[in-house]
C-alpha atoms as a PDB file:
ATOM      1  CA  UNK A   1      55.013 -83.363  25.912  1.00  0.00           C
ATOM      2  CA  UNK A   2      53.854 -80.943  23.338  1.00  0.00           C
ATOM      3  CA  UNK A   3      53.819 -78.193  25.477  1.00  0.00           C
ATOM      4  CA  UNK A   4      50.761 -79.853  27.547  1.00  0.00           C
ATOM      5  CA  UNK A   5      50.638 -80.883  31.446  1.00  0.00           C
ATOM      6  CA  UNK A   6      49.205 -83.150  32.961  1.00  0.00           C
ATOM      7  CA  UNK A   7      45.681 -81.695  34.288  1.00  0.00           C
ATOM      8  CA  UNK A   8      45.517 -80.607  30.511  1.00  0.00           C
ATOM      9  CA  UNK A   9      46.746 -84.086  29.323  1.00  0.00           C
ATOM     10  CA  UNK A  10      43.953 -85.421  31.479  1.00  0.00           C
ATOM     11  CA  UNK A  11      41.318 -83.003  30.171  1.00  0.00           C
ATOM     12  CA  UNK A  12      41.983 -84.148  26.910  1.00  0.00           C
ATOM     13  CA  UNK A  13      41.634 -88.063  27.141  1.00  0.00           C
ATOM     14  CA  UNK A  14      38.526 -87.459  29.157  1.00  0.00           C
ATOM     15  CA  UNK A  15      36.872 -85.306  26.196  1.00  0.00           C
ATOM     16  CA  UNK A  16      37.945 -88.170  23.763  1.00  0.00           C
ATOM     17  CA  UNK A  17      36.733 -90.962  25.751  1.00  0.00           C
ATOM     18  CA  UNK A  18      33.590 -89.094  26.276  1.00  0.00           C
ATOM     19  CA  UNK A  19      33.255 -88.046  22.425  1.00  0.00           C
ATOM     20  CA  UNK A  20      33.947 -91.705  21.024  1.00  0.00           C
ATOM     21  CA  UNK A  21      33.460 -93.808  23.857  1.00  0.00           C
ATOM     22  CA  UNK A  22      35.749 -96.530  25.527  1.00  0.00           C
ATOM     23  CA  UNK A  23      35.629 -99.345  22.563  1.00  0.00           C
ATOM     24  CA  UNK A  24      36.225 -96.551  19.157  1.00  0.00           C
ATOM     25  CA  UNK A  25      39.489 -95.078  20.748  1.00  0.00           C
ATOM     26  CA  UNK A  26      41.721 -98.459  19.945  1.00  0.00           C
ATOM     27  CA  UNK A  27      40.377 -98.557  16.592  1.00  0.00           C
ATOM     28  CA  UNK A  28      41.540 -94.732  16.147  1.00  0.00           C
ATOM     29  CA  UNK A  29      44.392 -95.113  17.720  1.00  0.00           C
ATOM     30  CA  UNK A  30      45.259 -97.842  15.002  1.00  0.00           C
ATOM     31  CA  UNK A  31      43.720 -95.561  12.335  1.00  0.00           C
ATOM     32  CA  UNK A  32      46.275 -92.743  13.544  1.00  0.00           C
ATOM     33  CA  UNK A  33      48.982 -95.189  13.664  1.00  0.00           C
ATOM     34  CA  UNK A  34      48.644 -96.368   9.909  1.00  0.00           C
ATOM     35  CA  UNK A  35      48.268 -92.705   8.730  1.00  0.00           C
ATOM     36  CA  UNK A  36      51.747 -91.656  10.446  1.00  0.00           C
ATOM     37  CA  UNK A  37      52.955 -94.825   9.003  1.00  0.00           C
ATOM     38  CA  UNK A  38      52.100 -94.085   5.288  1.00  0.00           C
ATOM     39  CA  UNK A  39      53.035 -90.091   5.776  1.00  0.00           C
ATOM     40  CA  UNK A  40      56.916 -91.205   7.364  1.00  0.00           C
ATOM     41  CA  UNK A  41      56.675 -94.083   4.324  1.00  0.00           C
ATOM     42  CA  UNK A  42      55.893 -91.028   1.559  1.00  0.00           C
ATOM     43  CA  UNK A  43      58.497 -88.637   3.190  1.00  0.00           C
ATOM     44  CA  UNK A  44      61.510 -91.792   3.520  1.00  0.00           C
ATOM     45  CA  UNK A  45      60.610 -92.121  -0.280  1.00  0.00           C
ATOM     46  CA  UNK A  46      60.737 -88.316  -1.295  1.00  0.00           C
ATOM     47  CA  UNK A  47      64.134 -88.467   0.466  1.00  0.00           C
ATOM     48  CA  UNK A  48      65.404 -91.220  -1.580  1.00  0.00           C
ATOM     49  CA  UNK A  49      64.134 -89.734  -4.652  1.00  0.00           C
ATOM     50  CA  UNK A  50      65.762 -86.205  -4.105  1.00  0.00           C
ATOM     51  CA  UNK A  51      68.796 -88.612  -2.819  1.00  0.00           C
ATOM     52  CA  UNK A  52      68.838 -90.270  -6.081  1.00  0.00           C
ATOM     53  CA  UNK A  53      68.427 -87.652  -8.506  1.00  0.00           C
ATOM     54  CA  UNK A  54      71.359 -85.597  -6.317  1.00  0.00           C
ATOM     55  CA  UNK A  55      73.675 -88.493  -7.209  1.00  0.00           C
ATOM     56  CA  UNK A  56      72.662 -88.489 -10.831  1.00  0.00           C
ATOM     57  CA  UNK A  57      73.504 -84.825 -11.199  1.00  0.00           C
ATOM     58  CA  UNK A  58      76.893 -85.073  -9.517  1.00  0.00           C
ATOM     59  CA  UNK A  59      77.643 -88.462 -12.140  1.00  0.00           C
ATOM     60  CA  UNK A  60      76.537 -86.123 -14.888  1.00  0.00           C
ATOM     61  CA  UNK A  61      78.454 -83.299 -13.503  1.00  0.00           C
ATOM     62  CA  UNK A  62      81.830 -85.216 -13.007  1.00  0.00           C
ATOM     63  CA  UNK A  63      80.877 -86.513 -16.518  1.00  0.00           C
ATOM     64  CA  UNK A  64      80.360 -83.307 -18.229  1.00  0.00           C
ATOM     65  CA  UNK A  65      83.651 -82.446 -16.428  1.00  0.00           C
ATOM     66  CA  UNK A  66      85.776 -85.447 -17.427  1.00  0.00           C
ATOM     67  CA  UNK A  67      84.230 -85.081 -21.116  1.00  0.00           C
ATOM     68  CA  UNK A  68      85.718 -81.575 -21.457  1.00  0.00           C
ATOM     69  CA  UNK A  69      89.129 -82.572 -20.093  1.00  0.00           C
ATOM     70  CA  UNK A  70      89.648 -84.980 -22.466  1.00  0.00           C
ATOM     71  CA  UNK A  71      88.477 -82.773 -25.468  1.00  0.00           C
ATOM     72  CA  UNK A  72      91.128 -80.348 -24.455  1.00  0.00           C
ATOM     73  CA  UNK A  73      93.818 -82.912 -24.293  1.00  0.00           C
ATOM     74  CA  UNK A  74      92.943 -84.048 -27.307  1.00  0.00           C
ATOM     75  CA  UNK A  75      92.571 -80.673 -28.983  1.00  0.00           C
ATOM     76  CA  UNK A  76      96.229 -80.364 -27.532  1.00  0.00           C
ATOM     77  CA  UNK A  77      97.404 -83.474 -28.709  1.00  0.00           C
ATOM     78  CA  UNK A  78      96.315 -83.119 -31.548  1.00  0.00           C
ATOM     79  CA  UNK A  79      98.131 -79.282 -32.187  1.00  0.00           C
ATOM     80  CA  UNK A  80     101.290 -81.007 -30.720  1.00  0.00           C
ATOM     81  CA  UNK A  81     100.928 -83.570 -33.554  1.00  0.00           C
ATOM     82  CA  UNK A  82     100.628 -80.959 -36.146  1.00  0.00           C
ATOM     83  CA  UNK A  83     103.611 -79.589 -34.862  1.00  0.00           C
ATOM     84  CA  UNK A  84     105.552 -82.106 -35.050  1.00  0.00           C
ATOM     85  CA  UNK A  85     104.924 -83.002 -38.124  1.00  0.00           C
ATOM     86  CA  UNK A  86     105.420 -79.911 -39.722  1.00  0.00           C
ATOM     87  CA  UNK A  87     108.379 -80.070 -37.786  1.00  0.00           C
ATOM     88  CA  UNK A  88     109.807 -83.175 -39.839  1.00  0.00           C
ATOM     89  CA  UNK A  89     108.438 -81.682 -43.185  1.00  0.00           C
ATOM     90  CA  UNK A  90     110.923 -78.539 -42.599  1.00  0.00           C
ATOM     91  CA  UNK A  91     113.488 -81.295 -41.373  1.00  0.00           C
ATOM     92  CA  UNK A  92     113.514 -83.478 -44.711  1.00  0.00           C
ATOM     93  CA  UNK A  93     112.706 -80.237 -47.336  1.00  0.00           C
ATOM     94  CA  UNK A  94     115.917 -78.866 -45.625  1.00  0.00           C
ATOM     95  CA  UNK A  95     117.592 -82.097 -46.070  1.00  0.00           C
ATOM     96  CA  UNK A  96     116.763 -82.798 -49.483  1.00  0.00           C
ATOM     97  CA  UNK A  97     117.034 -79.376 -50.666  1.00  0.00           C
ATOM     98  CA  UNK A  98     120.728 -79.944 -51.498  1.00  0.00           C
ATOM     99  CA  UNK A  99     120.223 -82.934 -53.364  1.00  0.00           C
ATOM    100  CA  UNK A 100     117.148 -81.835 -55.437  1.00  0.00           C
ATOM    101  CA  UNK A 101     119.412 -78.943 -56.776  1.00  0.00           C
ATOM    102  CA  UNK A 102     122.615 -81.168 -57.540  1.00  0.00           C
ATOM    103  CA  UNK A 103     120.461 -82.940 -60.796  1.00  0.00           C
END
């Protein structure tokens, strides 16, 4: 346990009992207790946070990703459109070219 045997284990508890005395060790031994409490408490709630904000930056990742997919398609749509249309413009001019020069 921490590196410590038992004569030194022993060594120790007899130095604390003899520095605060028989009926002050359970009340530090609460103390202690509480204070490990609130420190694993503060670090479970750092996690989360860093948790958190690494899920929000993937959802504005995939966003930023889905966001520029669609602009493409659309910028490609739209082209394809354009196309098209000028497409049926030739289409009807060549058409209609005949019967504009019969009048």
């Amino acid at each position: 346990m921490f590196g410590i045997g038992g004569g030194e284990l022993f060594f120790v508890i007899l130095v604390v009992l003899m520095l605060f005395g028989s009926d002050k060790i359970p009340e530090i031994a609460r103390s202690l207790g509480k204070g490990m409490k609130q420190l694993k408490n503060a670090t479970n709630e750092i996690k989360s946070e860093i948790n958190k904000n690494t899920d929000l930056n993937d959802i504005k990742n995939t966003f930023n990703d889905v966001r520029s997919d669609v602009t493409s398609h659309t910028k490609n749509l739209g082209n394809n459109i354009n196309e098209e249309i000028n497409q049926v413009k030739e289409n009807i001019e060549d058409a209609s070219g005949p019967i504009k020069r019969m009048r």
